[in-house]
C-alpha atoms as a PDB file:
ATOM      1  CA  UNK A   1       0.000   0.000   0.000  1.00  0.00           C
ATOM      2  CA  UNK A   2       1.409   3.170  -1.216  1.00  0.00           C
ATOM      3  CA  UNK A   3       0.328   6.272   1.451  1.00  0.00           C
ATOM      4  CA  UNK A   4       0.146   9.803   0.628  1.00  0.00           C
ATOM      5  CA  UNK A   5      -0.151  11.507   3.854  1.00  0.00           C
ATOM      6  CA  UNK A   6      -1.608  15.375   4.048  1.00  0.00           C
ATOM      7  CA  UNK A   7      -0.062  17.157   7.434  1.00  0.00           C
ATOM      8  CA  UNK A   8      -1.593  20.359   8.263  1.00  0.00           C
ATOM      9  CA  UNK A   9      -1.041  22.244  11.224  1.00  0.00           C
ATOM     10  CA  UNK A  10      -2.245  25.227  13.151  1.00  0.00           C
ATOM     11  CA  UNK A  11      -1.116  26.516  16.726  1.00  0.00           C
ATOM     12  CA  UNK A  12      -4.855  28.072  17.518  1.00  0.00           C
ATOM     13  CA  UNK A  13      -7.877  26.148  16.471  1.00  0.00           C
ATOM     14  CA  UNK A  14     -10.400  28.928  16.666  1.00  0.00           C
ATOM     15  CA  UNK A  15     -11.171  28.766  13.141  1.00  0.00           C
ATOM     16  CA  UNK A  16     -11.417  24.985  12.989  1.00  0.00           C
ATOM     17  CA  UNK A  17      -9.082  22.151  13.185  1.00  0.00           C
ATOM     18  CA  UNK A  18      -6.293  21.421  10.737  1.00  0.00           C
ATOM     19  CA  UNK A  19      -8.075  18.736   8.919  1.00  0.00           C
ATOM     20  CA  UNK A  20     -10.959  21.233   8.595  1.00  0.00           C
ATOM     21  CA  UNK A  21      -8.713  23.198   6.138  1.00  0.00           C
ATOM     22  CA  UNK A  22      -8.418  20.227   3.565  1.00  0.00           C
ATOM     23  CA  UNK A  23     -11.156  21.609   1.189  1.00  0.00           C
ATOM     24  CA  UNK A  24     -12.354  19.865  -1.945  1.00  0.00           C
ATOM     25  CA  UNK A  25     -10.154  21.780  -4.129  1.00  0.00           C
ATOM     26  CA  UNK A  26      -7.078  20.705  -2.344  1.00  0.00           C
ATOM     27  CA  UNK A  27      -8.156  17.330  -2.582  1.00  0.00           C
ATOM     28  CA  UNK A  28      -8.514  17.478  -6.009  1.00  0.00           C
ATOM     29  CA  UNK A  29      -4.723  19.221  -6.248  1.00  0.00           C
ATOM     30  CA  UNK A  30      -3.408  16.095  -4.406  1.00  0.00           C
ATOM     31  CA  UNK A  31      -5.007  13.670  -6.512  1.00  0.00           C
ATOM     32  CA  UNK A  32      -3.095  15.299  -9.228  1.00  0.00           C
ATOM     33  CA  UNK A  33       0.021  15.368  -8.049  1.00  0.00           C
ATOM     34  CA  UNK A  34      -0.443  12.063  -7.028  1.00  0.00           C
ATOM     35  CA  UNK A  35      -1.518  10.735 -10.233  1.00  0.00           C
ATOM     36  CA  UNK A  36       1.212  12.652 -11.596  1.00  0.00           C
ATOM     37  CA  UNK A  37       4.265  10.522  -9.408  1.00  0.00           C
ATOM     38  CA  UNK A  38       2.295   7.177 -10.084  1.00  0.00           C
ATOM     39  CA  UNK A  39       2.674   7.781 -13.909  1.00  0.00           C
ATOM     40  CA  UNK A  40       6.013   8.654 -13.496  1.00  0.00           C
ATOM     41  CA  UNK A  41       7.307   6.361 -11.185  1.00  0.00           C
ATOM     42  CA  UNK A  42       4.748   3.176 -11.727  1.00  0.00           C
ATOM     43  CA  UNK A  43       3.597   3.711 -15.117  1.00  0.00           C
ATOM     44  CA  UNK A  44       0.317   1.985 -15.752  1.00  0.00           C
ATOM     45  CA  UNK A  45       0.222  -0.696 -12.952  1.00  0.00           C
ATOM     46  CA  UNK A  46       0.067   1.358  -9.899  1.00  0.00           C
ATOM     47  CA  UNK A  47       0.209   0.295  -7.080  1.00  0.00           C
ATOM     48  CA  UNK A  48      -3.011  -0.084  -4.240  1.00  0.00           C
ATOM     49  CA  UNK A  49      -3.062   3.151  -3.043  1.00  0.00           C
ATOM     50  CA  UNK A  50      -4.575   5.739  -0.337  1.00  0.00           C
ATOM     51  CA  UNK A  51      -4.847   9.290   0.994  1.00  0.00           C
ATOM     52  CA  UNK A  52      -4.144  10.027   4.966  1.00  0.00           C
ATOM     53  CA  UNK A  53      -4.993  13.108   6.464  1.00  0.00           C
ATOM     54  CA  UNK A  54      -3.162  14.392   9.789  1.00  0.00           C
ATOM     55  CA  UNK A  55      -3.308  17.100  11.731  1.00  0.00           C
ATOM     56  CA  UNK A  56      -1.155  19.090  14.255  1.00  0.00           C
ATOM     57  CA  UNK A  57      -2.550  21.721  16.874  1.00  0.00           C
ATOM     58  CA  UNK A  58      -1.271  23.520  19.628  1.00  0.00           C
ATOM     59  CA  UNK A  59       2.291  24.385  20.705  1.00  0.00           C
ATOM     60  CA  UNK A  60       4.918  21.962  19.055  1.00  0.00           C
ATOM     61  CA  UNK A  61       7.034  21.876  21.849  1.00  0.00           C
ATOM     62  CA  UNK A  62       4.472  20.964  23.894  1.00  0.00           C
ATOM     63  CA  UNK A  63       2.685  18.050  23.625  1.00  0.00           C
ATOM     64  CA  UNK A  64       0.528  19.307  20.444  1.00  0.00           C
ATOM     65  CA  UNK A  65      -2.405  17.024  19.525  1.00  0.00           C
ATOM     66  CA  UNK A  66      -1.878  14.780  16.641  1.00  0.00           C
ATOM     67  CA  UNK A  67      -5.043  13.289  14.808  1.00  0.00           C
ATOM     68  CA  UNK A  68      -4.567  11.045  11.728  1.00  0.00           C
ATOM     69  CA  UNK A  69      -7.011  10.203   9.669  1.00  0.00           C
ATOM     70  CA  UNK A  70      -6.476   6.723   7.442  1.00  0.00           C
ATOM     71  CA  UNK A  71      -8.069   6.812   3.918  1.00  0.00           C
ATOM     72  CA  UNK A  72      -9.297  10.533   4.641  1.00  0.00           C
ATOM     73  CA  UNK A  73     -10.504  10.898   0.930  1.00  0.00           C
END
C-alpha cells in the first residue's frame, strides 16, 4: 500500500481544526500530483493506493495534539 499523507497544522484552532482546512479543491490538487508521481514512477500498474490526512494543533514543543485520519478521501 502506497500512502500519501496530508499534514496540516495550526497553533490556535479557533477557526477549525487542521483537517478542517483540507477543502475539496485541495483534494482534487493532491489527486493530481499524485496521479502525476504514479505515472512517473509506476507507469500503468500502480500500485493499491490511499490518501491520509493528519493534523497538528497547539504548541509543538508541547505536547501538540496529533489526529490522523487513514483513507481521509
Amino acid at each position: 500500500m502506497l500512502v500519501f499523507v496530508e499534514v496540516r497544522y495550526r497553533k490556535e484552532t479557533g477557526l477549525g481544526s487542521p483537517l478542517e482546512t483540507i477543502t475539496s479543491a485541495k483534494q482534487r490538487k493532491l489527486n493530481r500530483a499524485a496521479q502525476f508521481f504514479l505515472q512517473q514512477h509506476y507507469g500503468n500498474r500502480w500500485p493499491p493506493c490511499r490518501f491520509d490526512a493528519v493534523g497538528i494543533s497547539g504548541e509543538l514543543d508541547a505536547s501538540p495534539t496529533i489526529e490522523w485520519v487513514a483513507n481521509a478521501f
